[in-house]
PDB file of N, CA and C in Angstrom:
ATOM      1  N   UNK A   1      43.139 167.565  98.074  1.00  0.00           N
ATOM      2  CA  UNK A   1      43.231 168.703  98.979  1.00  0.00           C
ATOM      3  C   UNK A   1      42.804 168.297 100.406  1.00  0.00           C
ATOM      4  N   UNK A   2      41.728 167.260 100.892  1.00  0.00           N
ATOM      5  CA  UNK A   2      41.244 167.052 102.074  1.00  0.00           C
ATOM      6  C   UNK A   2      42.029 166.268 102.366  1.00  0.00           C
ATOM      7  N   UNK A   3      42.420 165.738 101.723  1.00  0.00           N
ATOM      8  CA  UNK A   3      43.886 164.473 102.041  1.00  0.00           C
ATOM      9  C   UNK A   3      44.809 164.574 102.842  1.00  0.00           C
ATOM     10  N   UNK A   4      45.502 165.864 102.282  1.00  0.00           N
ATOM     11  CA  UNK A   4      46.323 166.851 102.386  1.00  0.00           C
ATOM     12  C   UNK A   4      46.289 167.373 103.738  1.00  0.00           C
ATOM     13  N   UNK A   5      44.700 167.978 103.837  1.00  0.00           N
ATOM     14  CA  UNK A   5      44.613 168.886 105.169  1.00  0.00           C
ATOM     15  C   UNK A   5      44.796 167.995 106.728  1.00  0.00           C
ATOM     16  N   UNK A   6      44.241 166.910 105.658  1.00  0.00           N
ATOM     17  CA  UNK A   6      43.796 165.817 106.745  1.00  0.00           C
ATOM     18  C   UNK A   6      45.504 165.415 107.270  1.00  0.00           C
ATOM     19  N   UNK A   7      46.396 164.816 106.236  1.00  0.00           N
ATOM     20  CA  UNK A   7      47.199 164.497 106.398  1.00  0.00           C
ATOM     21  C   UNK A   7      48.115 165.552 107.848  1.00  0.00           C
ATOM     22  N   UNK A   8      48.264 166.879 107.066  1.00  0.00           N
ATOM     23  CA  UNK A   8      48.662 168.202 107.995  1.00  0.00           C
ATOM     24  C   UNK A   8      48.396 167.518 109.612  1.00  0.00           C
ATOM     25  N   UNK A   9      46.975 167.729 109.584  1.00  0.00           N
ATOM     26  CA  UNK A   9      46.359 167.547 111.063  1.00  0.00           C
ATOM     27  C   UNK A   9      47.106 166.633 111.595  1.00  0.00           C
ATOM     28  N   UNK A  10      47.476 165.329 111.410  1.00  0.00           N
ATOM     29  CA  UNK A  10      47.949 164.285 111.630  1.00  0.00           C
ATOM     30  C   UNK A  10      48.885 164.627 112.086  1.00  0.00           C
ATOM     31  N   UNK A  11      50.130 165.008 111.421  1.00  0.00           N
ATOM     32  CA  UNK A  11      51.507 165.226 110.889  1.00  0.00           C
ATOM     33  C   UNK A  11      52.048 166.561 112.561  1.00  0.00           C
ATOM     34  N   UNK A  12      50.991 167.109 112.418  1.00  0.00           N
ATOM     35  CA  UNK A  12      50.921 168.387 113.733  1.00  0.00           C
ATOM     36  C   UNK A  12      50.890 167.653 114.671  1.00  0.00           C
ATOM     37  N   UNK A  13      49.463 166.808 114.825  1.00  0.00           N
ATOM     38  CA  UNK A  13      49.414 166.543 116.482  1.00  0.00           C
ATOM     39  C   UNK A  13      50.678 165.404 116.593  1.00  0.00           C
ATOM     40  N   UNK A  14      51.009 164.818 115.711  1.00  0.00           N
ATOM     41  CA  UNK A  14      52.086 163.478 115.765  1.00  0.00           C
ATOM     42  C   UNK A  14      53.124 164.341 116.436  1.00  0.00           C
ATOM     43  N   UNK A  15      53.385 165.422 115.489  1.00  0.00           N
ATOM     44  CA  UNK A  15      54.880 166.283 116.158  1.00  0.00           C
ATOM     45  C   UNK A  15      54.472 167.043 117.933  1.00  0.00           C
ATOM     46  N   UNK A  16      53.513 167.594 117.785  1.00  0.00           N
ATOM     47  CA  UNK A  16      53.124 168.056 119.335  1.00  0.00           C
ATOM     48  C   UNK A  16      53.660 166.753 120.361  1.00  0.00           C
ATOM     49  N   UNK A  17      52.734 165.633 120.043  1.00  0.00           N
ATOM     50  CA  UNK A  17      52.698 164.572 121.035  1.00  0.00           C
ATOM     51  C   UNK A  17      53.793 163.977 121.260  1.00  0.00           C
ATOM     52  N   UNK A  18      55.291 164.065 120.147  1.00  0.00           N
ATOM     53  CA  UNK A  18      56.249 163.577 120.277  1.00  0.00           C
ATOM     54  C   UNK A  18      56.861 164.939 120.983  1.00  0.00           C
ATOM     55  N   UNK A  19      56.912 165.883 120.806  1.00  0.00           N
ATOM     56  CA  UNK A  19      57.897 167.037 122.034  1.00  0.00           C
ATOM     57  C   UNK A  19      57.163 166.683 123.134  1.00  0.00           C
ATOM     58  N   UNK A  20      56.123 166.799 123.234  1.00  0.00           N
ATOM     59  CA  UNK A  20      55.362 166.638 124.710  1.00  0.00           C
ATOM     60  C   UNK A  20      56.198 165.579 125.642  1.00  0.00           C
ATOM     61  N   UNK A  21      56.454 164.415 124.823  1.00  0.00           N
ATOM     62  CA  UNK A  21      56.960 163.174 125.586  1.00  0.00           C
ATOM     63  C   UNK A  21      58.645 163.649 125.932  1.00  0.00           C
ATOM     64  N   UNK A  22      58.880 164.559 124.907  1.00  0.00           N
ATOM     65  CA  UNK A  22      60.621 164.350 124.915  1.00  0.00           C
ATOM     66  C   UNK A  22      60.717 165.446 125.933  1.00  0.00           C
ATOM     67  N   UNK A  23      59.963 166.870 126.036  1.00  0.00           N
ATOM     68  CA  UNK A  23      59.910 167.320 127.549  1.00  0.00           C
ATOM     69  C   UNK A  23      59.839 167.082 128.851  1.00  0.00           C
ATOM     70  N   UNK A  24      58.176 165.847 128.456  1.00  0.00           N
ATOM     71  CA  UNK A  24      57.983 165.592 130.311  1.00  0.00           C
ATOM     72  C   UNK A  24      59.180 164.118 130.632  1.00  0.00           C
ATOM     73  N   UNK A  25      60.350 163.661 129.390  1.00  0.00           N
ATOM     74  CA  UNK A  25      61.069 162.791 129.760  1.00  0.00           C
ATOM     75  C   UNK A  25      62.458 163.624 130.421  1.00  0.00           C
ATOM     76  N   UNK A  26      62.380 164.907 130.084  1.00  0.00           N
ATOM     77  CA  UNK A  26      63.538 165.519 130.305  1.00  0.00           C
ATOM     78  C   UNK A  26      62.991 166.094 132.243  1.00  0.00           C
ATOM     79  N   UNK A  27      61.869 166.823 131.751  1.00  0.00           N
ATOM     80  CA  UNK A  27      61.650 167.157 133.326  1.00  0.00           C
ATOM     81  C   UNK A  27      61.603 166.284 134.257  1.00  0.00           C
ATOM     82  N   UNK A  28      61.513 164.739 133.658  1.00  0.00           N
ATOM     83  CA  UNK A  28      61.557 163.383 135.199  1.00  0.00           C
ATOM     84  C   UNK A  28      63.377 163.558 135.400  1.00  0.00           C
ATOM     85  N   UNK A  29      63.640 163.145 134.821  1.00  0.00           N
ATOM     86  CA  UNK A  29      65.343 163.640 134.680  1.00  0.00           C
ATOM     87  C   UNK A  29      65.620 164.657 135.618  1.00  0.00           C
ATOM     88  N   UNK A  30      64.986 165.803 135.617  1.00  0.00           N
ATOM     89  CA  UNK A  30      65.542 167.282 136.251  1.00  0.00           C
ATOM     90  C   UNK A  30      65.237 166.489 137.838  1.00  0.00           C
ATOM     91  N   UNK A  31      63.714 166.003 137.714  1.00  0.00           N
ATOM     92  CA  UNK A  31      63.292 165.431 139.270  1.00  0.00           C
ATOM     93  C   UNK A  31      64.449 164.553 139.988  1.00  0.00           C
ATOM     94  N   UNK A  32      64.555 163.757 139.062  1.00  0.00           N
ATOM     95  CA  UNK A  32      65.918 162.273 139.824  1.00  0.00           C
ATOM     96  C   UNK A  32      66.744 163.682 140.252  1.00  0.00           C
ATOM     97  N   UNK A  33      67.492 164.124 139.893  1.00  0.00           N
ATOM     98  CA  UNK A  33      68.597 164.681 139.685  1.00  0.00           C
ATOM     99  C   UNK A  33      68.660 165.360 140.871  1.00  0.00           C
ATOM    100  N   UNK A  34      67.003 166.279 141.250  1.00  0.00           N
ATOM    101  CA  UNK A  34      67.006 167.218 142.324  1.00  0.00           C
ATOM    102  C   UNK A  34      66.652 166.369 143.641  1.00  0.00           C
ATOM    103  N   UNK A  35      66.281 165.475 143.828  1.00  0.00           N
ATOM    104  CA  UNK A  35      66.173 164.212 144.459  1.00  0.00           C
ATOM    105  C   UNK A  35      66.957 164.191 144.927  1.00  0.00           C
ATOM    106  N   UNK A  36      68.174 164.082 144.162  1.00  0.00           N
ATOM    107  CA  UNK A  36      69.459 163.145 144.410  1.00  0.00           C
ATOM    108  C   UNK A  36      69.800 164.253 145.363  1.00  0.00           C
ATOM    109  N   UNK A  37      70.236 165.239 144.468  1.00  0.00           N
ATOM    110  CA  UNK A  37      70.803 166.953 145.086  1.00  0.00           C
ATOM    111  C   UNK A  37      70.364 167.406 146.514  1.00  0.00           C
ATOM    112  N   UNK A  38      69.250 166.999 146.782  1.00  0.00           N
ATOM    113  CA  UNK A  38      68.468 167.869 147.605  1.00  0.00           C
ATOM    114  C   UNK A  38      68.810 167.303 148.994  1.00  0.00           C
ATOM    115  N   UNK A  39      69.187 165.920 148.842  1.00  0.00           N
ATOM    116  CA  UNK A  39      70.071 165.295 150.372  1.00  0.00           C
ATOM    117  C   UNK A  39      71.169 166.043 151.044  1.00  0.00           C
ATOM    118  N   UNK A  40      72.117 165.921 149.490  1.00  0.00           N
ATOM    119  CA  UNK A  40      73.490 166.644 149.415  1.00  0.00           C
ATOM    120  C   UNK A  40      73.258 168.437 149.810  1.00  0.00           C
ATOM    121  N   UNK A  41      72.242 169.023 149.468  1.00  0.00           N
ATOM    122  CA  UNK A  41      71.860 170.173 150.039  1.00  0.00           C
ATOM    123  C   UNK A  41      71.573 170.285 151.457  1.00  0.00           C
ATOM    124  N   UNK A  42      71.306 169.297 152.334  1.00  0.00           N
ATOM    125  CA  UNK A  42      70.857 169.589 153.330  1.00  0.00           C
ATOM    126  C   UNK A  42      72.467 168.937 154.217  1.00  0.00           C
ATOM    127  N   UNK A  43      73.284 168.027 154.126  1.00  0.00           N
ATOM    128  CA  UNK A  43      74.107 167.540 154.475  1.00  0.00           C
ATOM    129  C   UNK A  43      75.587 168.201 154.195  1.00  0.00           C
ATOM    130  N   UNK A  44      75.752 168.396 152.612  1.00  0.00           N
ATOM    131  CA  UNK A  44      77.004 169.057 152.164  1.00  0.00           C
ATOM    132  C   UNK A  44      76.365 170.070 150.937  1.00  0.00           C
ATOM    133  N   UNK A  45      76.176 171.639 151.334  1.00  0.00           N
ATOM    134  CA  UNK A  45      75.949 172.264 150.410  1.00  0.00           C
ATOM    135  C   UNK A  45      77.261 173.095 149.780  1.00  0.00           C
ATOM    136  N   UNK A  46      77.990 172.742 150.416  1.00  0.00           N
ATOM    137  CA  UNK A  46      79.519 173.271 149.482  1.00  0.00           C
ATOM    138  C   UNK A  46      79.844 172.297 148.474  1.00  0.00           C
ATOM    139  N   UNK A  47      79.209 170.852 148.707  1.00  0.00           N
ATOM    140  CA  UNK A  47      80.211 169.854 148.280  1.00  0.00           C
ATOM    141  C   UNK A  47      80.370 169.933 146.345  1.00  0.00           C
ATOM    142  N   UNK A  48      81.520 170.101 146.088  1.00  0.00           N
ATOM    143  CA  UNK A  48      81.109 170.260 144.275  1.00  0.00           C
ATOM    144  C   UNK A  48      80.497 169.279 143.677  1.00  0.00           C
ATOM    145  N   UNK A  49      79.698 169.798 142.535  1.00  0.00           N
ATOM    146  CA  UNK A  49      78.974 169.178 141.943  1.00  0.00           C
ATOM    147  C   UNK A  49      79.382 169.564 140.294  1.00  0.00           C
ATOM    148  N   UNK A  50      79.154 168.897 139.141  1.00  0.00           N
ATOM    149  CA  UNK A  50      79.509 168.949 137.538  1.00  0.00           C
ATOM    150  C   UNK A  50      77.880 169.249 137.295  1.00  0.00           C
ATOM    151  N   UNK A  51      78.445 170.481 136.197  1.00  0.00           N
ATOM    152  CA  UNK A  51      76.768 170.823 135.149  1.00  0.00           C
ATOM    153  C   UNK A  51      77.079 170.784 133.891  1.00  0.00           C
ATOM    154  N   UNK A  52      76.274 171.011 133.137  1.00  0.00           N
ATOM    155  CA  UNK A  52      76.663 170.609 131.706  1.00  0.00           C
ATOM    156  C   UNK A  52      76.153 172.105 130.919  1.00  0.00           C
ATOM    157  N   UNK A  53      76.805 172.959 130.984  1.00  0.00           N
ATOM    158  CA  UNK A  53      75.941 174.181 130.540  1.00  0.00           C
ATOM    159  C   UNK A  53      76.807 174.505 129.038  1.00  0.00           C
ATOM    160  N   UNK A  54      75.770 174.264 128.185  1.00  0.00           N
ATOM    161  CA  UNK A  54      75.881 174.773 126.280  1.00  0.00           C
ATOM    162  C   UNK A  54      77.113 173.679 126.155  1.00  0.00           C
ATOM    163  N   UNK A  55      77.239 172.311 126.719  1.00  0.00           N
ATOM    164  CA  UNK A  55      78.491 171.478 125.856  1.00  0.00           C
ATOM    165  C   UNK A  55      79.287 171.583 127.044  1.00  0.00           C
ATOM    166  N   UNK A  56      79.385 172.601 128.030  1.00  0.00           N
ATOM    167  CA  UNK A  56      80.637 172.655 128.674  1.00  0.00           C
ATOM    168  C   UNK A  56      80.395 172.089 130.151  1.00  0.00           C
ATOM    169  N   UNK A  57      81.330 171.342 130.313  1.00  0.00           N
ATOM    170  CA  UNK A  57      81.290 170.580 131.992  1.00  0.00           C
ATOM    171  C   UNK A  57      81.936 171.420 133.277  1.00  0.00           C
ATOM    172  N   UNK A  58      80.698 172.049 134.216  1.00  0.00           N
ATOM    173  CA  UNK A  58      81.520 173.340 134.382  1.00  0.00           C
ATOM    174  C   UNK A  58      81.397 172.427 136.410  1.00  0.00           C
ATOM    175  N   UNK A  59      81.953 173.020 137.129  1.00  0.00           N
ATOM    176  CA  UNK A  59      82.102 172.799 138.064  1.00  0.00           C
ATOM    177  C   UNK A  59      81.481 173.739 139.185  1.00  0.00           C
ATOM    178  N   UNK A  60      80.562 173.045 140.114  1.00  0.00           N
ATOM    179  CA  UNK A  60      79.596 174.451 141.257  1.00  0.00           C
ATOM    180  C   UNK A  60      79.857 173.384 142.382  1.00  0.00           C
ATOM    181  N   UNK A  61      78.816 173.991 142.995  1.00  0.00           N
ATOM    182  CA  UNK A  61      78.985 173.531 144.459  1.00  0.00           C
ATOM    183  C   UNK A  61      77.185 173.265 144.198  1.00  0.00           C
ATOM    184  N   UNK A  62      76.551 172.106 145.015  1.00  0.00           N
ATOM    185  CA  UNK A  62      75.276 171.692 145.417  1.00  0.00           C
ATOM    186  C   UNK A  62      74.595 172.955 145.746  1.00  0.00           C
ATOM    187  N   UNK A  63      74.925 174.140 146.367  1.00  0.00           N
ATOM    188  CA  UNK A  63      73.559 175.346 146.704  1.00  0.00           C
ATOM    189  C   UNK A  63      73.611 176.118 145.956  1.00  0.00           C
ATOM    190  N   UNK A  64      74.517 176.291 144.432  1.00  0.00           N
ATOM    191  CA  UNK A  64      74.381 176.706 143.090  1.00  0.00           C
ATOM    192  C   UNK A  64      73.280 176.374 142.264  1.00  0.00           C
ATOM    193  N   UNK A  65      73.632 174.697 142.365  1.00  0.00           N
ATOM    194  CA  UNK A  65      73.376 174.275 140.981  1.00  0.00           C
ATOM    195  C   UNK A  65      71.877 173.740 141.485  1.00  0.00           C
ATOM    196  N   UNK A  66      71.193 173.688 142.462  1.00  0.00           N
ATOM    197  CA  UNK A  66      69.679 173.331 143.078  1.00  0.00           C
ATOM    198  C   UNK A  66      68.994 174.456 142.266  1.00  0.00           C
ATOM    199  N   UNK A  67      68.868 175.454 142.269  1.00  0.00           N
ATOM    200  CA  UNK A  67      68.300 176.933 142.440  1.00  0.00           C
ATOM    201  C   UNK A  67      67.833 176.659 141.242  1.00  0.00           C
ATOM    202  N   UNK A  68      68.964 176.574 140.338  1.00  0.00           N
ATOM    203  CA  UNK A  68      68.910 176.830 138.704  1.00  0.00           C
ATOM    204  C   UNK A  68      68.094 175.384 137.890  1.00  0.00           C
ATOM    205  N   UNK A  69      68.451 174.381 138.691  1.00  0.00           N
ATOM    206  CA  UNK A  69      67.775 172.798 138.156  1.00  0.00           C
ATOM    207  C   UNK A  69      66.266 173.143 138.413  1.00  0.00           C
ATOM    208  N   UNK A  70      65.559 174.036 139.791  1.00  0.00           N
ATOM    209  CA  UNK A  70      64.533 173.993 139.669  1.00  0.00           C
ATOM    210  C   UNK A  70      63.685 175.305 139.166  1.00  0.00           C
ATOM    211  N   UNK A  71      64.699 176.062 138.892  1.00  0.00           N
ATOM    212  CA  UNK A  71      64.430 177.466 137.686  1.00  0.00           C
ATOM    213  C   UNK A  71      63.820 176.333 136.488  1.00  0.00           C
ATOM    214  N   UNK A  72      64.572 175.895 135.653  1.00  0.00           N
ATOM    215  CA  UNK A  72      64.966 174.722 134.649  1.00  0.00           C
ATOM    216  C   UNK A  72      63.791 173.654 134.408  1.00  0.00           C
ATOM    217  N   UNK A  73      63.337 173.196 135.283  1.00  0.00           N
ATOM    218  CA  UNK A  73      62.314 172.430 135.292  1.00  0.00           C
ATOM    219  C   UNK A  73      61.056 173.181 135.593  1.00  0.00           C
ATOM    220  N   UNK A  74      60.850 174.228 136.194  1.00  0.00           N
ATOM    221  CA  UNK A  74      59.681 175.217 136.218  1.00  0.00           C
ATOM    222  C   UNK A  74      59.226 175.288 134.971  1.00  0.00           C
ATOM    223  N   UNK A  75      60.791 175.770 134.327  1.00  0.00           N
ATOM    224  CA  UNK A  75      60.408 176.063 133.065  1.00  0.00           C
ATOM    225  C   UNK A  75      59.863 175.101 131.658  1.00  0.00           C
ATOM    226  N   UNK A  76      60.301 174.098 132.237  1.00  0.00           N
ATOM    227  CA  UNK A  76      60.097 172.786 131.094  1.00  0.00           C
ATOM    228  C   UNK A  76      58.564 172.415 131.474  1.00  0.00           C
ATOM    229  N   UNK A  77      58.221 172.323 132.626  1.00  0.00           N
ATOM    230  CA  UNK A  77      56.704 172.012 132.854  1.00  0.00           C
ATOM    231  C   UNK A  77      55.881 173.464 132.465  1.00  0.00           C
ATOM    232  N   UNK A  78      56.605 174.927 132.717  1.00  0.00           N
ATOM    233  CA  UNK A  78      55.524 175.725 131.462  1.00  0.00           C
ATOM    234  C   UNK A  78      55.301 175.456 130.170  1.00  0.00           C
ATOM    235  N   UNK A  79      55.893 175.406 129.508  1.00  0.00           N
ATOM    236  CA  UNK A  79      56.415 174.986 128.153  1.00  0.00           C
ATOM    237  C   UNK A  79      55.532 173.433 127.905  1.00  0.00           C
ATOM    238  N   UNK A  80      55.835 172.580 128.894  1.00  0.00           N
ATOM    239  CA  UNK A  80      54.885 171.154 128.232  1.00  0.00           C
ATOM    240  C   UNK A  80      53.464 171.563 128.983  1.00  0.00           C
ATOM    241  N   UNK A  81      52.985 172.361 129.840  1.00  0.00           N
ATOM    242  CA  UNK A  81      51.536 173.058 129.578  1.00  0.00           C
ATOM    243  C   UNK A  81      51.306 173.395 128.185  1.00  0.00           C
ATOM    244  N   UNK A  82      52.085 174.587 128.139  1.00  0.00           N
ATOM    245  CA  UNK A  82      51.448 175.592 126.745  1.00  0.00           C
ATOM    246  C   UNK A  82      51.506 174.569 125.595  1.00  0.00           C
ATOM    247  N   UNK A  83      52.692 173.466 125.475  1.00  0.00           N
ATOM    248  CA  UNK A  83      52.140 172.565 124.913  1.00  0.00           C
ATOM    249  C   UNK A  83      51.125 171.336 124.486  1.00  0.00           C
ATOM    250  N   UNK A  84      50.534 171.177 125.804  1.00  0.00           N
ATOM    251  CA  UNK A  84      49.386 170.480 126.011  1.00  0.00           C
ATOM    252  C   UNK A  84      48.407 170.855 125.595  1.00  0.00           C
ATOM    253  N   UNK A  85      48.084 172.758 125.936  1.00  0.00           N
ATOM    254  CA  UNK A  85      47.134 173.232 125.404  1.00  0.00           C
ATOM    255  C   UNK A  85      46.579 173.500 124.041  1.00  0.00           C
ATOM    256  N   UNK A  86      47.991 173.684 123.570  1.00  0.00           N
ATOM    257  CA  UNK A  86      47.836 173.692 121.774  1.00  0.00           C
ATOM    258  C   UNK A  86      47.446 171.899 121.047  1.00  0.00           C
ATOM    259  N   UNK A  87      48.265 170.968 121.374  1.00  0.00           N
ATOM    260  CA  UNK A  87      47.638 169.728 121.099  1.00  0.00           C
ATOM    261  C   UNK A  87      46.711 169.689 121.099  1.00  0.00           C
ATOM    262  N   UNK A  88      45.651 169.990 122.589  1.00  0.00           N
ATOM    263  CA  UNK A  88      43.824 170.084 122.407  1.00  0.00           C
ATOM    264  C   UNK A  88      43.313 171.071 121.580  1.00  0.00           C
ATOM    265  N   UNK A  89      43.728 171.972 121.052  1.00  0.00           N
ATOM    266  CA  UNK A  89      43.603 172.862 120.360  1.00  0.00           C
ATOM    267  C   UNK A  89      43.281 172.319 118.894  1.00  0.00           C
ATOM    268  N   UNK A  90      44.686 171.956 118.364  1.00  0.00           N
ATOM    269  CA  UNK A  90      44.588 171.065 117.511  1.00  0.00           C
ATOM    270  C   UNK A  90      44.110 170.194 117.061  1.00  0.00           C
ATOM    271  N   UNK A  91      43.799 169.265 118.525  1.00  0.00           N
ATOM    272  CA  UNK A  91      42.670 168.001 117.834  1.00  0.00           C
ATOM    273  C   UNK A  91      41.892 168.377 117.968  1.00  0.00           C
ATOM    274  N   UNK A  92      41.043 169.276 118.582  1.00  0.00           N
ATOM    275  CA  UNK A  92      39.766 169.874 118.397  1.00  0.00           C
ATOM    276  C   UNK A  92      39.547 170.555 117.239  1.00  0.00           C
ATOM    277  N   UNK A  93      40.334 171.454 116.696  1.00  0.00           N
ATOM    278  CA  UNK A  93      40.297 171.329 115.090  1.00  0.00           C
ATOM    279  C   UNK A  93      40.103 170.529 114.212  1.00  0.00           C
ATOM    280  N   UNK A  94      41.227 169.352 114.651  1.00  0.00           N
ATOM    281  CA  UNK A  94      41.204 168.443 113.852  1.00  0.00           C
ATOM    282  C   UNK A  94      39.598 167.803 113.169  1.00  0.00           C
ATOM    283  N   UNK A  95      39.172 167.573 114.848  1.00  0.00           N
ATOM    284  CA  UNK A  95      37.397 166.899 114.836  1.00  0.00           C
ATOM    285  C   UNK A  95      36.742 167.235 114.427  1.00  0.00           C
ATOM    286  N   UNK A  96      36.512 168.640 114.259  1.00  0.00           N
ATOM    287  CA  UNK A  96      35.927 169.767 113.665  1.00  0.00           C
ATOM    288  C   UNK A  96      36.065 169.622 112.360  1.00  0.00           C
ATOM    289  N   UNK A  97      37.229 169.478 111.497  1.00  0.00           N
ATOM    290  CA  UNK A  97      37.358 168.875 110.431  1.00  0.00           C
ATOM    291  C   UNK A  97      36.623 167.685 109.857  1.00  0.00           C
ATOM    292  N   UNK A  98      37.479 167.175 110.932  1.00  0.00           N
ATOM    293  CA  UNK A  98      36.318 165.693 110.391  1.00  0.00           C
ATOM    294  C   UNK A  98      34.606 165.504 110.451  1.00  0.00           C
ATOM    295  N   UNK A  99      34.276 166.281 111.556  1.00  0.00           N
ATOM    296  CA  UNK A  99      33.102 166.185 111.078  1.00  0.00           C
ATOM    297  C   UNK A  99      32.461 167.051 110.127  1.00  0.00           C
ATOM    298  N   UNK A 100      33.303 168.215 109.704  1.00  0.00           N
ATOM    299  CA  UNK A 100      32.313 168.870 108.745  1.00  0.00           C
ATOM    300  C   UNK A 100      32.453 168.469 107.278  1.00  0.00           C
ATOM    301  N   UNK A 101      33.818 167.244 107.226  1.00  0.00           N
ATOM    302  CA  UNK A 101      33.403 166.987 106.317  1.00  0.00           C
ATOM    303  C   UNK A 101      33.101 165.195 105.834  1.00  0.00           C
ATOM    304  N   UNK A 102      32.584 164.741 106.853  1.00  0.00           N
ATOM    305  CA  UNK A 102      32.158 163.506 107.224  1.00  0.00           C
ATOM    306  C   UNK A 102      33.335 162.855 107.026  1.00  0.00           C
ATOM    307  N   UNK A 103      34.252 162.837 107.582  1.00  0.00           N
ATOM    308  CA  UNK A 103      35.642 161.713 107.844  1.00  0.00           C
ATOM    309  C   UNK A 103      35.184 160.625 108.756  1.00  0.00           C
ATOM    310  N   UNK A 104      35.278 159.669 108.324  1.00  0.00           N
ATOM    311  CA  UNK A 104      35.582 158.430 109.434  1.00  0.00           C
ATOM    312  C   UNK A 104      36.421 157.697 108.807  1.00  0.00           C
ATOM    313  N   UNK A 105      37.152 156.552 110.076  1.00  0.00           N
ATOM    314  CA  UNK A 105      37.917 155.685 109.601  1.00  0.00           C
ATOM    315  C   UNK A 105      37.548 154.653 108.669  1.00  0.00           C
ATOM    316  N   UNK A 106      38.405 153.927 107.934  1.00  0.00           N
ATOM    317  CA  UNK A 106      37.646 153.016 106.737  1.00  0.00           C
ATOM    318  C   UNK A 106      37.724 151.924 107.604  1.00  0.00           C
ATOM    319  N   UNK A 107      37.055 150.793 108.105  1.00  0.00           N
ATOM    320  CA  UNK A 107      36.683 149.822 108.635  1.00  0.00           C
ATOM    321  C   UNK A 107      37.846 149.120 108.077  1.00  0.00           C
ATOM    322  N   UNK A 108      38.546 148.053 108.937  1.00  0.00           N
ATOM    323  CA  UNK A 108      39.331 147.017 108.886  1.00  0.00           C
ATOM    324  C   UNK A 108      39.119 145.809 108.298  1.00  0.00           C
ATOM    325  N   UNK A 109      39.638 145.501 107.464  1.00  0.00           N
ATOM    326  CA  UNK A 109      39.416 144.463 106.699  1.00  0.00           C
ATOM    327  C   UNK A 109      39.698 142.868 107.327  1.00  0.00           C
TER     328      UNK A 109
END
């Protein structure tokens, strides 16, 4: 059963810490992207630009598609907060676990 719980704990923060990464890899992405955009905004804001919205390759213009990339990434850095916060959450549980019921690692052979 402590195996088990123990295992859980593991198995949680492993999955937290792997979305965490696959978010803040997506929000560097949104950054290049608005980077790139944000020249083309100040130089050619008509000029068309391709988005990729649900599968479909749709066609805007640069002072469209800025607005919504940084709607988009607002939103991905709330989301990898509230996720950050639950991870500490978690391993602070976790510790809590372990110490109440004397867990330590087994020494390396």
């Amino acid at each position: 059963e402590l195996q088990q719980q123990y295992n859980r704990y593991q198995s949680e923060l492993q999955t937290l810490a792997s979305k965490i990464g696959e978010l803040e890899q997506e929000a560097e992405e949104h950054n290049l992207v608005l980077t790139t955009l944000d020249e083309a905004l100040v130089e050619e804001p008509d000029r068309k630009c391709f988005r990729l919205v649900g599968g479909v390759l749709v066609e805007r213009t640069v002072k469209d598609v800025v607005p919504a990339l940084k709607t988009n990434r607002d939103g991905i850095q709330k989301v990898i907060t509230s996720l950050v916060d639950q991870y500490k959450g978690k391993d602070e549980d976790f510790e809590n676990f372990k110490r109440e019921y004397n867990i330590r690692p087994a020494p390396a052979s």
